[in-house]
Protein backbone atom coordinates (compact mmCIF):
# COMPACT_ATOMS: atom_id res chain seq x y z
CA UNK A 1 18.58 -20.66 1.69
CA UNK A 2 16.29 -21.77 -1.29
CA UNK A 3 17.80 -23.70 -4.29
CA UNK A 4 15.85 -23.78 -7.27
CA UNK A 5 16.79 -26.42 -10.37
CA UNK A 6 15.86 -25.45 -13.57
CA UNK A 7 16.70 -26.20 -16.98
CA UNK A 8 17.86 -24.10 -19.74
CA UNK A 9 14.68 -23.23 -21.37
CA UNK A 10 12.32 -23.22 -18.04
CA UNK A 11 11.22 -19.99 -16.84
CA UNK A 12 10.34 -19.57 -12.91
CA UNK A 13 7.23 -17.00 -12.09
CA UNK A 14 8.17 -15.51 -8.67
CA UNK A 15 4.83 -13.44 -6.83
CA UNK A 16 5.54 -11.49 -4.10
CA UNK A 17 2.70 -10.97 -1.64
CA UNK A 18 2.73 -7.49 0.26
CA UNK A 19 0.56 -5.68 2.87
CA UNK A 20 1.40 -1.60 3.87
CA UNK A 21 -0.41 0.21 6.62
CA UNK A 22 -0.63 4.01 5.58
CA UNK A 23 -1.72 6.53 7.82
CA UNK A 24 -3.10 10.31 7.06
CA UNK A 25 -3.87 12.36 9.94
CA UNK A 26 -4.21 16.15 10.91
CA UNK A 27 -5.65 18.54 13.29
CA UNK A 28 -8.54 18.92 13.48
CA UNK A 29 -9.20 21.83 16.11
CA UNK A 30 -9.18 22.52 19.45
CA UNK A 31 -12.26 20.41 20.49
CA UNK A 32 -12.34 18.30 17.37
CA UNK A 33 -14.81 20.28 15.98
CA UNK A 34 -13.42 20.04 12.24
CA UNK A 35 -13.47 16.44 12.42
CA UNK A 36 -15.76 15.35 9.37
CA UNK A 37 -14.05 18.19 7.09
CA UNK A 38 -10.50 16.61 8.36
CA UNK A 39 -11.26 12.74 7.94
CA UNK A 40 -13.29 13.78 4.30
CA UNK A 41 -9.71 15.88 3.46
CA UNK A 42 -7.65 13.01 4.62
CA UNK A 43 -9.66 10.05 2.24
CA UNK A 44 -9.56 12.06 -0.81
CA UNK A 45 -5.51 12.12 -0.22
CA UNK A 46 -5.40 8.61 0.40
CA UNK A 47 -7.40 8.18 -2.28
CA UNK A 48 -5.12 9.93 -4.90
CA UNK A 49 -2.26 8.42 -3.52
CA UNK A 50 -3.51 4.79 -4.29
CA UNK A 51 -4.99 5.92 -7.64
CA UNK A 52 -1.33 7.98 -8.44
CA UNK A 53 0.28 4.26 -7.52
CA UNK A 54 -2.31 1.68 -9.54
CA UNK A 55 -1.47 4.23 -13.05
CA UNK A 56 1.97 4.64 -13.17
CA UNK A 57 3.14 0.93 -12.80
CA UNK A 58 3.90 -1.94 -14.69
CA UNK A 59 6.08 -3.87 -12.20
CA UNK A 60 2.81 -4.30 -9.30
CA UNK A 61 -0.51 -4.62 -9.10
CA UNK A 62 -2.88 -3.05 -6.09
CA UNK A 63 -5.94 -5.27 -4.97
CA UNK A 64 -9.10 -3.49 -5.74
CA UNK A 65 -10.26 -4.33 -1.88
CA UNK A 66 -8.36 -0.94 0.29
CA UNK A 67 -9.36 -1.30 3.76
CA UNK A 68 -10.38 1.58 5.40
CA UNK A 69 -10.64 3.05 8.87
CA UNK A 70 -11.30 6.30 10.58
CA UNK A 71 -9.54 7.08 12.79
CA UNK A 72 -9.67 10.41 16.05
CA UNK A 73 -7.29 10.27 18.76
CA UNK A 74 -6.47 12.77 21.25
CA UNK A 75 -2.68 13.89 22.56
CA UNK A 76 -1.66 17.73 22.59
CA UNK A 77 -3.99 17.90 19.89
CA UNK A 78 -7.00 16.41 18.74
CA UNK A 79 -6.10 14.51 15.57
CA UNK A 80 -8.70 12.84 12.95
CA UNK A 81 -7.74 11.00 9.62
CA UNK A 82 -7.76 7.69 8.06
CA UNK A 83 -5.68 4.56 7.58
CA UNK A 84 -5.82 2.31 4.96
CA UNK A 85 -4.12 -0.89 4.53
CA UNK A 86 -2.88 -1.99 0.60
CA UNK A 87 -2.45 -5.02 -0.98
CA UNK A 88 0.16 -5.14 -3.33
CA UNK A 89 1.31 -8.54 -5.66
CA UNK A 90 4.74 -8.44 -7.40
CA UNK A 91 5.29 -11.04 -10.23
CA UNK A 92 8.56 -11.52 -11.66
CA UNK A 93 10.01 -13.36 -14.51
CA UNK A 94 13.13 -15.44 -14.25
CA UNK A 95 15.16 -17.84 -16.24
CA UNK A 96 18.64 -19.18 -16.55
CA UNK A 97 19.86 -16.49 -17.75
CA UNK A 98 18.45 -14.20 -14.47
CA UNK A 99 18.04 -16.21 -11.58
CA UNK A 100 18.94 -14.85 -8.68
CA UNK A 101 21.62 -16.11 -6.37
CA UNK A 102 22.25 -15.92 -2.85
């Protein structure tokens, strides 16, 4: 449990620090032959995704540095993609008025 004292006019800033792991895989043939096509295919996706989620918000921001990583494993099927890990930072506002309890 956090208490937080603050007057009537103060206003606390509140950022959020968060990291998501996203994954995008698919097949990528029998012997893995497709492999370059697949991970290429599977980048440009992530790619939109993260581009689809840094225009359309107001409430977080996405650091500009998206690590990447191929990735090819191997069960039933061979499987070849990419994962990328996101930085996102949430900043919110509160005063008396809003403060949130526990």
């Amino acid at each position: 449990m956090v208490g937080v004292l603050v007057d009537v006019f103060a206003t606390v800033l509140v950022i959020v620090f968060v990291t998501v792991g996203v994954g995008v895989l698919d097949k990528s043939g029998k012997e893995g032959e497709f492999e370059t096509d697949v991970t290429s295919d599977q980048h440009s996706i992530c790619a939109d995704i993260i581009s689809k989620m840094r225009s359309e918000s107001q409430r977080y921001t996405i650091d500009t540095n998206v690590t990447w990583t191929a990735v090819s494993e191997k069960y039933e099927d061979y499987l070849t993609g990419v994962t990328c890990t996101i930085n996102f930072s949430v900043v919110s506002k509160f005063d008396a008025c809003n403060m949130p309890t526990v």
